[in-house]
Protein backbone atom coordinates (compact mmCIF):
# COMPACT_ATOMS: atom_id res chain seq x y z
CA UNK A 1 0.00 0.00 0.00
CA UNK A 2 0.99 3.56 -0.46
CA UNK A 3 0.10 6.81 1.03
CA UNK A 4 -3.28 6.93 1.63
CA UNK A 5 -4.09 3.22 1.26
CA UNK A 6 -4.34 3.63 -2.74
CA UNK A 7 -3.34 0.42 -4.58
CA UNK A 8 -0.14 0.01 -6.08
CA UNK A 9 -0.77 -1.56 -9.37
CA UNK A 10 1.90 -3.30 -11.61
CA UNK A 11 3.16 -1.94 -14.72
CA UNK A 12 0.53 -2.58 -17.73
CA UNK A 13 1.06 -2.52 -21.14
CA UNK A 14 5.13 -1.77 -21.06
CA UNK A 15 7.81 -4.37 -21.93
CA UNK A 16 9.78 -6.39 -19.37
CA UNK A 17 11.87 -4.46 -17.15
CA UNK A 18 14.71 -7.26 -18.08
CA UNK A 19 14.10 -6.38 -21.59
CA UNK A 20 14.24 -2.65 -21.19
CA UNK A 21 17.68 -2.69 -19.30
CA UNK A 22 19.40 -4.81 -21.33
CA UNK A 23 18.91 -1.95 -23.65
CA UNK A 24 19.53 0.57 -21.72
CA UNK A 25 23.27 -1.06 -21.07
CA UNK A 26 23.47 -1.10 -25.08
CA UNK A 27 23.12 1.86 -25.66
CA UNK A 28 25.26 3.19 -22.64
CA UNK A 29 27.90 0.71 -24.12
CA UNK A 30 27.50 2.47 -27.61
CA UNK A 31 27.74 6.09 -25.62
CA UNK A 32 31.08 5.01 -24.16
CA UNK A 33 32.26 4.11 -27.28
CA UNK A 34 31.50 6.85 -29.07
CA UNK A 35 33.50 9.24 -26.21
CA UNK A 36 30.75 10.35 -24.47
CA UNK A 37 32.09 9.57 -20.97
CA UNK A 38 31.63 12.47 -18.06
CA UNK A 39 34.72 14.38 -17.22
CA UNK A 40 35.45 14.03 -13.52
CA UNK A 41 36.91 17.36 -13.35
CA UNK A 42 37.51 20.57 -15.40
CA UNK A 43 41.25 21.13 -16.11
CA UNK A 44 42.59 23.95 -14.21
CA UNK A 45 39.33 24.39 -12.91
CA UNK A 46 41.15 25.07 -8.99
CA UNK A 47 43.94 27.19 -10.45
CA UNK A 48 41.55 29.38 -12.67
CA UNK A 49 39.66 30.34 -9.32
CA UNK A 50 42.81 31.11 -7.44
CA UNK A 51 44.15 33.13 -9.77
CA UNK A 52 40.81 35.47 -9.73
CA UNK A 53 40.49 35.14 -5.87
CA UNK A 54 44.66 36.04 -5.55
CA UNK A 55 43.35 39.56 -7.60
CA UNK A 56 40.85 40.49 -5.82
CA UNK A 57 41.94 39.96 -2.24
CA UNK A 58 40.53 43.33 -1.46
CA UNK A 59 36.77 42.20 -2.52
CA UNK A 60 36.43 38.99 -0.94
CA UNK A 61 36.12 38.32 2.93
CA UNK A 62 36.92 34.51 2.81
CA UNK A 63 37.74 31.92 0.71
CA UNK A 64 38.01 28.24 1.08
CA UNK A 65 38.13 24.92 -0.82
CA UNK A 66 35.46 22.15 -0.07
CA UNK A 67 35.14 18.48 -1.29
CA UNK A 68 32.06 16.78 -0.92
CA UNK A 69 31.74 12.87 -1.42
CA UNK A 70 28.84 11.11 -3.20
CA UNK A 71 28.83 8.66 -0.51
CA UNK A 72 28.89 11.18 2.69
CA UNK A 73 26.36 10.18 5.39
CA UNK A 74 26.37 13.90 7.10
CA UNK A 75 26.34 17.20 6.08
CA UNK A 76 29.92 19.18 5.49
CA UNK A 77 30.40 22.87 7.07
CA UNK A 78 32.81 24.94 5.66
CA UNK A 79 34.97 27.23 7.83
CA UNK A 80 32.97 30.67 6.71
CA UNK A 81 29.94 31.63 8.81
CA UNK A 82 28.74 34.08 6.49
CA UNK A 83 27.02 36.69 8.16
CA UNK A 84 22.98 38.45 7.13
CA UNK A 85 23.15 39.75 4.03
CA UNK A 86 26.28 38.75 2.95
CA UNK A 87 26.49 37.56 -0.59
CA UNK A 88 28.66 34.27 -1.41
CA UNK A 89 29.66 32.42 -4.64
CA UNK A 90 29.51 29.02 -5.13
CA UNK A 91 31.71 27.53 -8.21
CA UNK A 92 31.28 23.35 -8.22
CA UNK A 93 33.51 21.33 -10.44
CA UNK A 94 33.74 17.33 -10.56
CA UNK A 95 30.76 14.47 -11.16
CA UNK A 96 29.23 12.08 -9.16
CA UNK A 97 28.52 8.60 -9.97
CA UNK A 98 25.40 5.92 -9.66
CA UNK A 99 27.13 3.85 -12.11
CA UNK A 100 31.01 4.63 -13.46
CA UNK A 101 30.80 1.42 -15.68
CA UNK A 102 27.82 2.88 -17.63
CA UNK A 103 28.64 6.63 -17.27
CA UNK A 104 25.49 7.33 -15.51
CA UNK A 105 26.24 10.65 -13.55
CA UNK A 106 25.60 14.14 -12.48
CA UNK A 107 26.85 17.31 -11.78
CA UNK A 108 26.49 19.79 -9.02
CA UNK A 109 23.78 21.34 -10.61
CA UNK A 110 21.65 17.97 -10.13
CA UNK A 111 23.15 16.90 -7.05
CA UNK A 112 24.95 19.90 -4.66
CA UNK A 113 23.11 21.36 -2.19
CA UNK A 114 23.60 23.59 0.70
CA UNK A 115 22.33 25.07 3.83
CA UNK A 116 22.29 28.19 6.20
CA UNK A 117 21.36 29.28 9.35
CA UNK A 118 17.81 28.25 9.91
CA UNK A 119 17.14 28.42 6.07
CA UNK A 120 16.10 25.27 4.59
CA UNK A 121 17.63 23.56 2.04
CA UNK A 122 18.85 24.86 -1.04
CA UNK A 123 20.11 23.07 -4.59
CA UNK A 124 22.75 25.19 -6.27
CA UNK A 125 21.84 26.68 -9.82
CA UNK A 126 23.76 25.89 -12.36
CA UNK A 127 27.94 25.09 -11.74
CA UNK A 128 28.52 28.82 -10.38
CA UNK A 129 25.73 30.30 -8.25
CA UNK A 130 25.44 33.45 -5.97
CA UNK A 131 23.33 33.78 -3.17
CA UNK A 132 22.59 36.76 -0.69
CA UNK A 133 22.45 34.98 3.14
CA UNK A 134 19.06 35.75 5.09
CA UNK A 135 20.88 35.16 8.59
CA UNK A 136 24.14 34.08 10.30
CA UNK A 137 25.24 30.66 11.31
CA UNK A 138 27.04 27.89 9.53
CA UNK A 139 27.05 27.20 5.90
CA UNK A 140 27.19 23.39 5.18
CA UNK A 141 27.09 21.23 1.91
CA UNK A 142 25.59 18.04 1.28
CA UNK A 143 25.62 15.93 -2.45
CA UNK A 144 22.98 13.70 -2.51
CA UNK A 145 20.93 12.89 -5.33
CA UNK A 146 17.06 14.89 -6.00
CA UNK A 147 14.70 13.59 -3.85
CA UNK A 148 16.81 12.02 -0.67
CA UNK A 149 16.11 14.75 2.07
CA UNK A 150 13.60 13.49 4.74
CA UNK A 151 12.47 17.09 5.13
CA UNK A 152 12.74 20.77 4.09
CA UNK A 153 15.44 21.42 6.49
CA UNK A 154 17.62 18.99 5.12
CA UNK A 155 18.01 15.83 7.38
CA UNK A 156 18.89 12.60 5.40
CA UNK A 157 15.58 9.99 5.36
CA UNK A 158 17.72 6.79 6.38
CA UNK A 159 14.42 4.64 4.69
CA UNK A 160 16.50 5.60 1.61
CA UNK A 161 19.83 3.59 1.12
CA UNK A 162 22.91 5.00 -0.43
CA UNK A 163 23.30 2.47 -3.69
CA UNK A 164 27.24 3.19 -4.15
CA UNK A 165 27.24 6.71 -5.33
CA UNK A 166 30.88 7.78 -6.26
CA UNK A 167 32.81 10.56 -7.33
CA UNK A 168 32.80 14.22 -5.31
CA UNK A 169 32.08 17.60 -6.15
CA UNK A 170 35.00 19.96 -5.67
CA UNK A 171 33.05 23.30 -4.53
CA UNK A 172 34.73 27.02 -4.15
CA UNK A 173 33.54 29.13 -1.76
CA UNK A 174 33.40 32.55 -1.94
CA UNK A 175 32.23 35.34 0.32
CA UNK A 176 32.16 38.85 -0.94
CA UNK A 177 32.84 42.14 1.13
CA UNK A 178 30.62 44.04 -0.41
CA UNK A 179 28.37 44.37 -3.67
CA UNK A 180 28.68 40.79 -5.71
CA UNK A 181 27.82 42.04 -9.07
CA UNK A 182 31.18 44.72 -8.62
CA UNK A 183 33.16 41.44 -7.57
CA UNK A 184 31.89 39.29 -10.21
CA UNK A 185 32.10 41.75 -12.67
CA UNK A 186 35.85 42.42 -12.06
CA UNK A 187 36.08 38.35 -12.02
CA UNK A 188 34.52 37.69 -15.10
CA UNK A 189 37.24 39.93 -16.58
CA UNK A 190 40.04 37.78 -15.67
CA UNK A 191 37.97 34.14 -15.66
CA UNK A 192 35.01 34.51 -17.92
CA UNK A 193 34.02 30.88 -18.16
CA UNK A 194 33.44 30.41 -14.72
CA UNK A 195 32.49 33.88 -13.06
CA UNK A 196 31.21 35.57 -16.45
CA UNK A 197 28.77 32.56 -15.84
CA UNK A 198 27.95 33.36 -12.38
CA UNK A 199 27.30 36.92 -13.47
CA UNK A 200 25.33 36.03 -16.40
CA UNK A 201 23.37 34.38 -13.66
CA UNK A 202 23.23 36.67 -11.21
CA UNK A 203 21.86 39.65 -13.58
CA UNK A 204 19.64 37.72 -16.07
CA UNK A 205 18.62 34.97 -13.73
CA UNK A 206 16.11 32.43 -15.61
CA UNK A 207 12.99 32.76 -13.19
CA UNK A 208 9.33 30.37 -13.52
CA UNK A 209 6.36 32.17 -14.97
CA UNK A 210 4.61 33.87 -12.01
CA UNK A 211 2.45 32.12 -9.92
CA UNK A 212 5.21 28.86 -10.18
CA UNK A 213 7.67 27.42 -8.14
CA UNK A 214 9.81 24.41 -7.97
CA UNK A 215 9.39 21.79 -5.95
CA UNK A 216 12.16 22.12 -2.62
CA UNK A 217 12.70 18.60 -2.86
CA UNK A 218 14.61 18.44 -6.55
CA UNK A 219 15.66 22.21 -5.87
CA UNK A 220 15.32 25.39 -8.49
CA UNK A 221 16.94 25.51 -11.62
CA UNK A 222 17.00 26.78 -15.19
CA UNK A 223 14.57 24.70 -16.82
CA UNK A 224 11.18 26.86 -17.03
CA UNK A 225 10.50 30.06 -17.55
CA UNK A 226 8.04 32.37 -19.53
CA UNK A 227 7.09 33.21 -23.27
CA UNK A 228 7.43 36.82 -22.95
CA UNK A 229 3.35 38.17 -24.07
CA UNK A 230 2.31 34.80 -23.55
CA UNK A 231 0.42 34.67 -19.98
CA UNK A 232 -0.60 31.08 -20.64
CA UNK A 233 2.43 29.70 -22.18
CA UNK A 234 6.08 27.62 -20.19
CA UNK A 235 8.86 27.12 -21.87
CA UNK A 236 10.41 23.87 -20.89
CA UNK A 237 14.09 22.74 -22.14
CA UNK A 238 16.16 20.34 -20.01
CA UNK A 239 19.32 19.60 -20.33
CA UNK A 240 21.08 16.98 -17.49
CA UNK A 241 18.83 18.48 -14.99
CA UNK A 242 15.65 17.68 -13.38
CA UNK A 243 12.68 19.98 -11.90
CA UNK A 244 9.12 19.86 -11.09
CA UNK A 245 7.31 23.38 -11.03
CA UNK A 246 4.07 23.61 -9.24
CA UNK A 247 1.52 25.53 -9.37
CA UNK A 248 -0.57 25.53 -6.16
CA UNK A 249 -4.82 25.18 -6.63
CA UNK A 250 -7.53 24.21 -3.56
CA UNK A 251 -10.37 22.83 -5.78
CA UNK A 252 -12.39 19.49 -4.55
CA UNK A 253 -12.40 16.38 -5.83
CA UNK A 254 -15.29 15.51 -8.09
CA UNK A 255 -17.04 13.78 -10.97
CA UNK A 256 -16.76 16.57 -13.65
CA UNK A 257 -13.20 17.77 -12.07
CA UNK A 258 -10.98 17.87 -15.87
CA UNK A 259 -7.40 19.04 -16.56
CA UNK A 260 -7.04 20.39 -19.81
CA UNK A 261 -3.57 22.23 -21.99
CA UNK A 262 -1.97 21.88 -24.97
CA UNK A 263 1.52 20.82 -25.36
CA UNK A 264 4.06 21.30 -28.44
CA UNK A 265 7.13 18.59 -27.60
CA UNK A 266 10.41 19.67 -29.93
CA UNK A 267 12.45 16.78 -28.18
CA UNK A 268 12.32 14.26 -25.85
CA UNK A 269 15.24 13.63 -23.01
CA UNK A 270 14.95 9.87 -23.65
CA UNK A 271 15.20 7.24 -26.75
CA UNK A 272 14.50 4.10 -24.77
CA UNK A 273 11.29 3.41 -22.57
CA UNK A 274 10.77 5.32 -19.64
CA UNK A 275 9.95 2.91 -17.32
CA UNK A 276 12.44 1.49 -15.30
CA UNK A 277 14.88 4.11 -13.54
CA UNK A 278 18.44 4.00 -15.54
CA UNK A 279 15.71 5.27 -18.48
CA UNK A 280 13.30 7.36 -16.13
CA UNK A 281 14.09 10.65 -18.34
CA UNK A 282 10.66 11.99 -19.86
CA UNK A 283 8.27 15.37 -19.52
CA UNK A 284 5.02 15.42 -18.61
CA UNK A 285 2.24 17.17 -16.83
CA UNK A 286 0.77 16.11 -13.61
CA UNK A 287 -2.09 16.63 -10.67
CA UNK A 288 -1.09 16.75 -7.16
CA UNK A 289 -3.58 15.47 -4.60
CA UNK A 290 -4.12 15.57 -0.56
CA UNK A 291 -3.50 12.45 -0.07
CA UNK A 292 0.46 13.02 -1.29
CA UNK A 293 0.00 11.28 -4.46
CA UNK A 294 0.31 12.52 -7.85
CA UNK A 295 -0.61 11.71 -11.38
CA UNK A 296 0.99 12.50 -14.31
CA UNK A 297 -0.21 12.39 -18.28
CA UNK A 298 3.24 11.99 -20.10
CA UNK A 299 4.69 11.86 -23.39
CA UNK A 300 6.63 8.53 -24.02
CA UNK A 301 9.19 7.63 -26.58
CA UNK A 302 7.99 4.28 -27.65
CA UNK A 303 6.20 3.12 -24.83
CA UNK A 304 2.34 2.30 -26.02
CA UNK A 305 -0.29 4.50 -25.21
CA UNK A 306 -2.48 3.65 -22.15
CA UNK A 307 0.56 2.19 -20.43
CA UNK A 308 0.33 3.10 -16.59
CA UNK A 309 3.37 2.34 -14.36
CA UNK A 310 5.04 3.44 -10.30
CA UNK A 311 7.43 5.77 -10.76
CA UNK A 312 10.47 3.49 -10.33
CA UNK A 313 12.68 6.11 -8.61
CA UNK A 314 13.12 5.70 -4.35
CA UNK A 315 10.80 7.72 -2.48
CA UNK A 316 8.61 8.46 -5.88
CA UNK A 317 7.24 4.93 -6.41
CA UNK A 318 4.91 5.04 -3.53
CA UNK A 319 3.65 8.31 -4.70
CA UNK A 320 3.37 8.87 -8.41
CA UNK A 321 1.69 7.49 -11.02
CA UNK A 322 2.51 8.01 -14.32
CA UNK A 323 -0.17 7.43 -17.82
CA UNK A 324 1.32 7.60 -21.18
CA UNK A 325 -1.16 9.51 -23.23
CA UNK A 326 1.70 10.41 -26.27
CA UNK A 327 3.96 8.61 -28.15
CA UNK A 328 4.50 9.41 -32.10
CA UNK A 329 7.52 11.21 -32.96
CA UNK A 330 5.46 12.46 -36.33
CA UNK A 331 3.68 14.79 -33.80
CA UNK A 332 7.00 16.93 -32.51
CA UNK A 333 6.58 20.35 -33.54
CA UNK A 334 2.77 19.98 -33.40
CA UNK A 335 0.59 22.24 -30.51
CA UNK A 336 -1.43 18.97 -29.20
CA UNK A 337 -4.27 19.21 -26.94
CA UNK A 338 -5.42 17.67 -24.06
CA UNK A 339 -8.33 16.93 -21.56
CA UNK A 340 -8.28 14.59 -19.07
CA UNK A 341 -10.88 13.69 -16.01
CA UNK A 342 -9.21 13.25 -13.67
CA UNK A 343 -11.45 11.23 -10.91
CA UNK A 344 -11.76 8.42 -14.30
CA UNK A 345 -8.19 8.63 -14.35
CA UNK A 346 -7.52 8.32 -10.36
CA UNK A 347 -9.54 5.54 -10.22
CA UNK A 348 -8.27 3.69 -13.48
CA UNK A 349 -4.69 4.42 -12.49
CA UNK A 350 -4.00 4.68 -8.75
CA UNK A 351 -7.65 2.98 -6.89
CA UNK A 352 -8.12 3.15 -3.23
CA UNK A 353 -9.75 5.48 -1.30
CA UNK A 354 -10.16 8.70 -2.91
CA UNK A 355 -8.12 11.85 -2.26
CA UNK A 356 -10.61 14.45 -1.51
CA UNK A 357 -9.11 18.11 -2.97
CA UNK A 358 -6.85 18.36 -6.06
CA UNK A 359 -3.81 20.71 -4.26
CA UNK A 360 -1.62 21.16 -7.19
CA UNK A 361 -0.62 21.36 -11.14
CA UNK A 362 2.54 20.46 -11.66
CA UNK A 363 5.31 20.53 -15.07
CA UNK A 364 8.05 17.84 -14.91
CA UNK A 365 10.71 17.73 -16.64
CA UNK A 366 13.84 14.64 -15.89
CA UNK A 367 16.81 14.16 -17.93
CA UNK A 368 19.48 13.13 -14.93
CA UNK A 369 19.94 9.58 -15.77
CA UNK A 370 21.16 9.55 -19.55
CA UNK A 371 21.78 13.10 -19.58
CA UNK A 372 19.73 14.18 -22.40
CA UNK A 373 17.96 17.30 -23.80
CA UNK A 374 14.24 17.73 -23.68
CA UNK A 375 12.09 20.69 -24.94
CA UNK A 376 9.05 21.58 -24.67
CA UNK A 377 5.85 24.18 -24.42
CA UNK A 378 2.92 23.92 -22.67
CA UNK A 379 -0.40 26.49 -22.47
CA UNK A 380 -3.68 27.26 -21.40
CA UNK A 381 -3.93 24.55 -18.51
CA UNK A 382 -6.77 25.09 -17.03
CA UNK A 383 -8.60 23.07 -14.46
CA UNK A 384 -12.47 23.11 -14.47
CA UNK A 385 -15.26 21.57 -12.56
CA UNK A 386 -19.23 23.09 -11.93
CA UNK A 387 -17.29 25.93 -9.99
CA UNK A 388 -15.88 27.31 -12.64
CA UNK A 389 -12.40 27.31 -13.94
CA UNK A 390 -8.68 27.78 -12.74
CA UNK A 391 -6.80 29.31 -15.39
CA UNK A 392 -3.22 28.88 -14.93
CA UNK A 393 -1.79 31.89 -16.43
CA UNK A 394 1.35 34.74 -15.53
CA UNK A 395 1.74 38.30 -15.80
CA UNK A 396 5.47 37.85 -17.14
């Protein structure tokens, strides 16, 4: 049983799991061959920053080195205790690794996060990030993969096994005296890779529509953001990252409760079926419920449509659903829309007792395991019932 006594149900209408790993370990074989293993480091990623640091002693208040291991248990503090309103740079080099022998990995964009003070926990954004602190107290780093914190504040769920992550994430840490866009300015002129990125970052940041956020537990990023005059329209692209943005509603439960949109997929993050986790890459759209369980209507390489499945990812499985609804690569580059009830659709899918409120829309997008590209639009979702409707549209 899962949260809220609904039924798990097996997988129907997907091929075998066996079937679907042996070719995912093809095609990672092929990748390999082909070069496209993950560099554990940048060269001269460590001198780069000291050079820029050595420059501008007179703009930054400390500086330190941290490495954080896949397989730590316990958070890591650094030596700074950056004080309210300070601003600090983070710069992350290195990989770490669920699986060397098949290159599956991730970078500190997927995997680093970091705490401070009483402030929750935080993913960084990208592989240089800059952050303005809210309080004092320690700042502390963790690298664990999306998904594995117990709560928002960050302490580890032990229910969830470490399965032999490797590899460690070589982190910079910066804290400025004064005004960070001066410092990073002045930085990006001797280092532009690395700090012209953070200040690309920090003055053009790549914000969700309005009205959207992403989910704490897989942390923010640079996935979704706005078609500028389009209230009703996300942009989606993904690119070794993962994200879920939600969209918070209140509406109850009922017989005519539908979810409609329209979607216009460009590419999808995976080429192999989605179903078992070395291949869980995929976009989709979803409903969040009160019981903690979620649905989602995704588009699906190959796999046939009408196939329902768990998530297979730790933590997920006993709390998402997911319903292929899409599946022909002749419709890419085609606006495609959708309606879906969803009490049919609970009850087909997930069973059980019924959730009584609908709490949440939500966008997913997943591209961690193969490190893929997806892309993709979405508008006018809308959620309707005898009350009325819930347009889900921005002011950007």
């Amino acid at each position: 049983m899962s949260i809220g006594d609904s039924v798990i149900k097996p997988v129907r209408n997907a091929p075998s799991a066996l079937v679907a790993t042996s070719r995912f370990i093809v095609a990672r074989l092929a990748h390999l061959l082909r070069g496209g293993r993950a560099a554990n480091a940048t060269p001269d990623f460590a001198a780069c920053v000291e050079r820029v640091v050595g420059n501008l002693s007179e703009q930054v208040e400390h500086f330190e080195w941290l490495d954080v291991a896949g397989d730590a248990i316990q958070w890591i503090e650094a030596k700074s205790r950056p004080i309210h309103g300070q601003a600090v740079t983070v710069l992350c080099d290195g990989m770490l690794f669920a699986s060397r022998p098949l290159d599956v990995a991730f970078a500190g964009k997927v995997g680093l996060w970091y705490r401070h003070g009483s402030g929750g926990v935080r993913k960084i954004v990208g592989r240089a990030s800059t952050f303005v602190t809210a309080d004092e107290g320690a700042l502390q780093f963790a690298a664990k993969p999306p998904g594995e914190f117990l709560n928002k504040q960050g302490d580890f769920d032990s229910a969830i096994a470490r399965k032999g992550v490797s590899g460690r994430y070589r982190v910079a840490i910066i804290c400025w005296r004064a005004d960070a866009r001066t410092a990073l300015e002045s930085a990006a002129s001797l280092e532009p890779e690395w700090f012209g990125e953070a200040l690309r970052r920090l003055d053009a940041p790549v914000l969700p529509p309005q009205g959207w956020h992403y989910l704490w537990r897989l942390g923010a990023g640079e996935i979704f953001k706005p078609e500028p005059g389009k209230p009703t329209q996300v942009c989606c692209h993904t690119d070794s990252d993962v994200g879920i943005l939600q969209f918070p509603v209140d509406r109850p439960l009922r017989e005519d409760s539908r979810i409609s949109w329209s979607w216009l997929v460009q590419q999808l993050p995976s080429k192999l079926p989605e179903h078992i986790e070395p291949t869980h890459d995929y976009l989709s759209l979803a409903v969040e419920f009160d019981n903690g369980l979620d649905l989602t209507w995704m588009w699906s390489c190959e796999l046939p449509i009408d196939t329902i499945f768990q998530c297979p990812l730790a933590w997920w499985k006993e709390r998402e659903t997911h319903w292929v609804i899409r599946n022909d690569k002749n419709e890419w580059g085609q606006w495609l829309s959708e309606e879906r009830n969803i009490l049919d659709d609970y009850l087909k899918a997930i069973g059980g007792p019924l959730p009584e409120r609908i709490v949440g829309i939500w966008l997913i997008a997943n591209t961690v395991f193969q490190r893929g590209e997806g892309k993709c639009q979405y508008r006018e979702i809308c959620l309707s019932d005898s009350d009325g409707d819930i347009k889900l549209e921005s002011s950007n």
